[in-house]
N, C-alpha and C. Protein backbone atom coordinates (compact mmCIF):
# COMPACT_ATOMS: atom_id res chain seq x y z
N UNK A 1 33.55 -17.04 26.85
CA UNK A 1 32.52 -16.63 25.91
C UNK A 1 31.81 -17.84 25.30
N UNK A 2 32.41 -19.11 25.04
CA UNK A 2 32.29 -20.61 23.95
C UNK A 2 30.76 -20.59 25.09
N UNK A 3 30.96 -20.69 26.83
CA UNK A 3 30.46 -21.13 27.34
C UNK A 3 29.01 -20.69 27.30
N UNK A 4 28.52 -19.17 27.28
CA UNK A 4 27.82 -18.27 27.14
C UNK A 4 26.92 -18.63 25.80
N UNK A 5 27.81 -18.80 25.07
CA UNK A 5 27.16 -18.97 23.56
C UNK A 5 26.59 -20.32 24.16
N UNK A 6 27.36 -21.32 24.41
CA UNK A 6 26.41 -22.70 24.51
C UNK A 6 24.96 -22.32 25.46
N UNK A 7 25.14 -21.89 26.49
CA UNK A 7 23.86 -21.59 27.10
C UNK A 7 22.81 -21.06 26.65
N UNK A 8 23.22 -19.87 25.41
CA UNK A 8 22.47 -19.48 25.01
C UNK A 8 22.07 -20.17 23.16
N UNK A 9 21.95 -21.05 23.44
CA UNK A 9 22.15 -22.08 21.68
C UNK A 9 21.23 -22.82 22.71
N UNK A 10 21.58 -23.68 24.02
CA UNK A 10 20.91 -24.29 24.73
C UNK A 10 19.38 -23.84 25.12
N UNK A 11 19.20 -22.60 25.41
CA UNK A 11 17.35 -22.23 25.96
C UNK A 11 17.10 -22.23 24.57
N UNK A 12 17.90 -21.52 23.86
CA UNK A 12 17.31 -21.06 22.03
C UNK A 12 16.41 -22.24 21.68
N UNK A 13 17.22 -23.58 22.22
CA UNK A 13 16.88 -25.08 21.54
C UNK A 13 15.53 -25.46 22.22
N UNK A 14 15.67 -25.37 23.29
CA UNK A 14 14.31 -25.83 24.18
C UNK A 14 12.90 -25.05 24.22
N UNK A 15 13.61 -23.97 23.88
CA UNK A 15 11.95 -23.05 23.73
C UNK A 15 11.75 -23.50 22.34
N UNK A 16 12.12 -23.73 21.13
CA UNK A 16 11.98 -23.99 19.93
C UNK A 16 11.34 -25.61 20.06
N UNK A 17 11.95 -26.49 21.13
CA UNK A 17 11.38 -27.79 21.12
C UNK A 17 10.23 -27.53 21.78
N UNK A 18 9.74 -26.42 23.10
CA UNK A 18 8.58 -26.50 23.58
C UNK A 18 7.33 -26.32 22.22
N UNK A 19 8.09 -25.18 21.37
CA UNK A 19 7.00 -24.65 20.70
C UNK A 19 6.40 -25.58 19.83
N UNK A 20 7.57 -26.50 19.49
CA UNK A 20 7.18 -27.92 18.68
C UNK A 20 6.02 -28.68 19.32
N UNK A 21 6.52 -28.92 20.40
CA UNK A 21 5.79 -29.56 21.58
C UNK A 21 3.78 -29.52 21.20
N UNK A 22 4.19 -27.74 22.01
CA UNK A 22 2.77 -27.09 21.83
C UNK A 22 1.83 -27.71 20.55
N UNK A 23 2.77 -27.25 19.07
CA UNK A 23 1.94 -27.20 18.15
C UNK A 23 1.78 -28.60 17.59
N UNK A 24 2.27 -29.26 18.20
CA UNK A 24 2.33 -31.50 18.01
C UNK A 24 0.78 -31.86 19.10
N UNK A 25 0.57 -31.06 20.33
CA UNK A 25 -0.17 -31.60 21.08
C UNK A 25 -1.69 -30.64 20.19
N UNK A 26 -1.62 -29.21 20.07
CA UNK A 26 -2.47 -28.85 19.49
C UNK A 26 -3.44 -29.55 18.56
N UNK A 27 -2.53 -29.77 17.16
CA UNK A 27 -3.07 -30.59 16.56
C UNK A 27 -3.35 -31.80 16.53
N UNK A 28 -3.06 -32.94 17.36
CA UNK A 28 -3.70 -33.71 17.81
C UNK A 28 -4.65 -33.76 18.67
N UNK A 29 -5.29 -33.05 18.83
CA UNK A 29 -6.68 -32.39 19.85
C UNK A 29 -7.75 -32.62 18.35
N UNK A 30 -8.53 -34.04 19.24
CA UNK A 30 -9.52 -34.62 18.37
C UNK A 30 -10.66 -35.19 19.51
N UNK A 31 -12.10 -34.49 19.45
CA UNK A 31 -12.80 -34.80 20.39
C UNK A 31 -14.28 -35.21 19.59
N UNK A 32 -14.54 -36.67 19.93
CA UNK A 32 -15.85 -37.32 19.32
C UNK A 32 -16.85 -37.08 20.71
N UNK A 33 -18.22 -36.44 20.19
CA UNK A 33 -19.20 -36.26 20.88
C UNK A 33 -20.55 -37.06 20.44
N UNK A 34 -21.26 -37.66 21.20
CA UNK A 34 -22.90 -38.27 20.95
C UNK A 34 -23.83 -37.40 21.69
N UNK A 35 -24.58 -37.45 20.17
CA UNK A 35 -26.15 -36.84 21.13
C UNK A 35 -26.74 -37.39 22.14
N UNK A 36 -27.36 -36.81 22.97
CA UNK A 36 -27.90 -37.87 24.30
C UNK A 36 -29.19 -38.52 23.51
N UNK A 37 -29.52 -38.64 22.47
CA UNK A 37 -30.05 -39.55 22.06
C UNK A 37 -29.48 -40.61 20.96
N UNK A 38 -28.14 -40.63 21.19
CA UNK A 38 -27.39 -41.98 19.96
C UNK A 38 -27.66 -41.87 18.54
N UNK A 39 -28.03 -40.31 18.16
CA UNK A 39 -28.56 -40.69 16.91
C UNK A 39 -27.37 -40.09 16.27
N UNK A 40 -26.73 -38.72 16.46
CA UNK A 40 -25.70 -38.23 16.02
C UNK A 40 -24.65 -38.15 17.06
N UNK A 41 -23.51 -38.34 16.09
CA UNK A 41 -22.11 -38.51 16.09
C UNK A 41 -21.31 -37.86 15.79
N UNK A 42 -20.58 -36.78 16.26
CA UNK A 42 -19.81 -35.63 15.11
C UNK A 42 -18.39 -35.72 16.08
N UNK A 43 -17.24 -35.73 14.99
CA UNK A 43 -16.06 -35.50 15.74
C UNK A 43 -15.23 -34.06 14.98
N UNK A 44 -14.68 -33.56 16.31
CA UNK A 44 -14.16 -31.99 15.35
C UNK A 44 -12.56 -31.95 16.25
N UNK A 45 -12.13 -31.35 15.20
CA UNK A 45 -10.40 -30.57 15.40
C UNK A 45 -10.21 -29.74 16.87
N UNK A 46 -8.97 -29.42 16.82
CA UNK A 46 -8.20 -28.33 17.77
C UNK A 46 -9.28 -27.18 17.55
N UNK A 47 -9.67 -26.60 16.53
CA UNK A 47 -10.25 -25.73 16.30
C UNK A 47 -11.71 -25.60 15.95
N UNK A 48 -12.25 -26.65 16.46
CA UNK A 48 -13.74 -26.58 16.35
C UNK A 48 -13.92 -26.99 15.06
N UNK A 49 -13.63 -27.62 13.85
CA UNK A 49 -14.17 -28.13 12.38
C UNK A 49 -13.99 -29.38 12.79
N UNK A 50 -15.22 -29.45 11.93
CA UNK A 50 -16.12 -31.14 11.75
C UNK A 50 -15.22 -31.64 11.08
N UNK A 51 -14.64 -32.81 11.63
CA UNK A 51 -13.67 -33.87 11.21
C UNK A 51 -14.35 -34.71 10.30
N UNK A 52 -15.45 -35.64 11.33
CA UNK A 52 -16.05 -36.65 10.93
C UNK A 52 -18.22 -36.38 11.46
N UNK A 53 -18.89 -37.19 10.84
CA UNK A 53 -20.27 -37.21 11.43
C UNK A 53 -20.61 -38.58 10.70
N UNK A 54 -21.60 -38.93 11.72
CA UNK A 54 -22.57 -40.50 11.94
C UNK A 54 -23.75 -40.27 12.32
N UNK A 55 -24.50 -40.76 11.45
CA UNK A 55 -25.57 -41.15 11.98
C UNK A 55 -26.43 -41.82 11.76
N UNK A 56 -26.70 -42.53 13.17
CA UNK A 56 -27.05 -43.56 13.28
C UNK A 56 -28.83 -43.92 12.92
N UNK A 57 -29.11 -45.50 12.28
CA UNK A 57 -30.60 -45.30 11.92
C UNK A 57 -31.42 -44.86 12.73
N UNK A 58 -32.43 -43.83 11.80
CA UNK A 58 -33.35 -42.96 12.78
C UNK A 58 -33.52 -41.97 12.87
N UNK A 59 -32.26 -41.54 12.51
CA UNK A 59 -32.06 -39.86 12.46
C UNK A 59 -32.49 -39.31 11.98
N UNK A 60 -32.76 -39.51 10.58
CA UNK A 60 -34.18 -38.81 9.41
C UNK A 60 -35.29 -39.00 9.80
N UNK A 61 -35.85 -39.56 11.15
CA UNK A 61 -36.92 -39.35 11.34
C UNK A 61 -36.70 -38.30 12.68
N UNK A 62 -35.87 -37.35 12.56
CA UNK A 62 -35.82 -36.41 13.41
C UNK A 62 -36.19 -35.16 12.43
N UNK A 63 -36.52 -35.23 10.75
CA UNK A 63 -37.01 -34.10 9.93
C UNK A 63 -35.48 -33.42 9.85
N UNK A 64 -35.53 -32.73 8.74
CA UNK A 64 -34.60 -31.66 8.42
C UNK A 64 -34.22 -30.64 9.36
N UNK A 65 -35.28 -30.04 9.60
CA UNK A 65 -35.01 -28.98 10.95
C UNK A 65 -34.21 -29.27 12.26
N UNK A 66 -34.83 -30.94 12.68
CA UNK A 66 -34.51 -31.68 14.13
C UNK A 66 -32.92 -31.99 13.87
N UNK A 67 -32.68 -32.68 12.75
CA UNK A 67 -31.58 -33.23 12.50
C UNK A 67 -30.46 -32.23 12.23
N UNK A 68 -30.83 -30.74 11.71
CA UNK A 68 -29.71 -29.98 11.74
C UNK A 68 -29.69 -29.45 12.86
N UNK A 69 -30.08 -29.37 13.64
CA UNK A 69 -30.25 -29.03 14.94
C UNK A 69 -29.37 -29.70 15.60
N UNK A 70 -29.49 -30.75 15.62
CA UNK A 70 -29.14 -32.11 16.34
C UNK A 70 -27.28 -31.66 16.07
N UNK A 71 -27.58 -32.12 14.81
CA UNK A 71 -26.04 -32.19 14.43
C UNK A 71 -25.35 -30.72 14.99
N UNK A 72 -25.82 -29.50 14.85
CA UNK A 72 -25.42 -28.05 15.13
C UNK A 72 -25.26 -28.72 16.90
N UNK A 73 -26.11 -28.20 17.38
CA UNK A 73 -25.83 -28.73 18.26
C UNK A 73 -24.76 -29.59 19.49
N UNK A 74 -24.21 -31.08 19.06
CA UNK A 74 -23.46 -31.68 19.14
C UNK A 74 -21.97 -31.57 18.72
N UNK A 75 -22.43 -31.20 17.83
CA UNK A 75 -20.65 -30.07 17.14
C UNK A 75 -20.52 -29.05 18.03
N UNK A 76 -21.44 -27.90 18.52
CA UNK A 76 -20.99 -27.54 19.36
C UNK A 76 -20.43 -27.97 20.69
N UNK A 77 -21.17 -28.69 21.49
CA UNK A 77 -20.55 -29.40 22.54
C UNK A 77 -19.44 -29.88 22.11
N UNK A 78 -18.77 -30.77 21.20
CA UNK A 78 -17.67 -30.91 20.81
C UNK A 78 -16.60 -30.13 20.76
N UNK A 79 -17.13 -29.11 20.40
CA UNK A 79 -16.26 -27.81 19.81
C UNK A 79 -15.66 -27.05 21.08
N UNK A 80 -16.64 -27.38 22.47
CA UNK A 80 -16.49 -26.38 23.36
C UNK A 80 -15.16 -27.47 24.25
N UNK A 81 -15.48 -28.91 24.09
CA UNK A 81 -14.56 -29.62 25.08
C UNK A 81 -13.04 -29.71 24.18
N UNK A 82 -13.34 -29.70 23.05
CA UNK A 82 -12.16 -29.10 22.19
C UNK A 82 -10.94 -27.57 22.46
N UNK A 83 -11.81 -26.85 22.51
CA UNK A 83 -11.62 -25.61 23.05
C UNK A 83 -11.06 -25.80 25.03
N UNK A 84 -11.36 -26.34 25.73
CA UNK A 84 -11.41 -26.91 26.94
C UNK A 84 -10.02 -27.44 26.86
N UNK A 85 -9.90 -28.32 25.94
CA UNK A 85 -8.70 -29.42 25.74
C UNK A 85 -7.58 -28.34 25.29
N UNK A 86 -7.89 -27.73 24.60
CA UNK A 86 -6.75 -26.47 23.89
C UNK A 86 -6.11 -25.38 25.02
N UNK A 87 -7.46 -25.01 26.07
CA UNK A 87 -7.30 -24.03 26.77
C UNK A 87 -6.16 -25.03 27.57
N UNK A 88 -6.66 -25.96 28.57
CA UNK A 88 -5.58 -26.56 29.16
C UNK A 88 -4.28 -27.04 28.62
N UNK A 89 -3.85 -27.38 27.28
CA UNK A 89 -2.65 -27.65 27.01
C UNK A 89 -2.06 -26.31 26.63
N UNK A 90 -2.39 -24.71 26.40
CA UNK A 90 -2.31 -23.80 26.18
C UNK A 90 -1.41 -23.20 27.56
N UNK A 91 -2.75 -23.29 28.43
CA UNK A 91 -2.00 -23.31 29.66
C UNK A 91 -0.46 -23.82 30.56
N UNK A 92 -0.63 -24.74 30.22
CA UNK A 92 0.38 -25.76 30.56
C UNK A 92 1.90 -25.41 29.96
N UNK A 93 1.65 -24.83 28.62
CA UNK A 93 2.74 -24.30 27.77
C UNK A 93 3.54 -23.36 28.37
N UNK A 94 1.99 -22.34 28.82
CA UNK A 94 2.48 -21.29 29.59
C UNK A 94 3.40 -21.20 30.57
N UNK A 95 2.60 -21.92 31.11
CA UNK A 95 3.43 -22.54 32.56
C UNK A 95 4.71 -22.80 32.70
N UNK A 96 5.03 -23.79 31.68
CA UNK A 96 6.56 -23.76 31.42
C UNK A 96 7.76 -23.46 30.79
N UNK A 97 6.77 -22.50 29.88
CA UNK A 97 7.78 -21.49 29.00
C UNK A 97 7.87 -20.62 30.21
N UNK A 98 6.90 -19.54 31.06
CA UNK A 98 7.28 -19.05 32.05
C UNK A 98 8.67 -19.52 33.19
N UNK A 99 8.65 -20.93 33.31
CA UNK A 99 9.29 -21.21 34.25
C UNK A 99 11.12 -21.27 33.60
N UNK A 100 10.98 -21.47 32.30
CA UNK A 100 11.90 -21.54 31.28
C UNK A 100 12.39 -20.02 31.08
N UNK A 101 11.77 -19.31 31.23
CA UNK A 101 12.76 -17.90 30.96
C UNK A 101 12.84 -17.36 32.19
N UNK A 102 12.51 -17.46 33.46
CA UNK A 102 12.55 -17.30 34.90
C UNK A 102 13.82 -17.81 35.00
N UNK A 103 14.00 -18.96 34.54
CA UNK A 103 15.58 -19.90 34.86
C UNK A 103 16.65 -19.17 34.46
N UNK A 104 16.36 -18.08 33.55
CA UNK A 104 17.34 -17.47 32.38
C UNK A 104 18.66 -16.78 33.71
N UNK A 105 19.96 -17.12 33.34
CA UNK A 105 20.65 -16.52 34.12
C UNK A 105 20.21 -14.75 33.80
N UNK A 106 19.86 -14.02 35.33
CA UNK A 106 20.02 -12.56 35.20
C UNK A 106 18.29 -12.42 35.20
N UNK A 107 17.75 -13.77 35.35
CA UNK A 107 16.41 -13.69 35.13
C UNK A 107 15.34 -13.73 36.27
């Protein structure tokens, strides 16, 4: 029975370290994007929020309208390779939590 219990204390431990895993790589998912014109700079989270923004001289002569644009814009592209970066380490989780309870004796 000692033995049973250890096996099962043992996956208990590793799916609990994957999940660590997951949510350690998650939040370090930090993606800086430039406008294709160098003027803005925006970097955003795992979850698409604006971390950081730059911008560089010039940009106010893109007007209020151009420049929120600009910035909207670029955050999105950010947001989407963010999302990109999430989907694949998401995946990957999958992958081996799947392969992790497949292993399960009886499994």
């Amino acid at each position: 029975m000692s033995w049973a219990m250890d096996e099962l204390e043992a996956r208990a431990n590793a799916q609990l370290n994957g999940l660590a895993e997951l949510d350690e790589k998650l939040k370090a998912i930090s993606v800086r994007e430039t406008s294709a014109d160098d003027l803005v700079t925006v970097e955003v989270d795992g979850v698409g929020a604006l971390t950081g923004l730059w911008l560089a001289p010039g940009a106010n002569d893109l007007g209020t309208d151009g420049l929120g644009h600009q910035i909207v814009s670029t955050a999105a592209l950010a947001a989407q390779r963010a999302f990109a970066r999430r989907a694949h380490i998401t995946e990957e989780f999958n992958e081996s939590f799947a392969e992790l309870l497949d292993s399960r004796p009886g499994g």
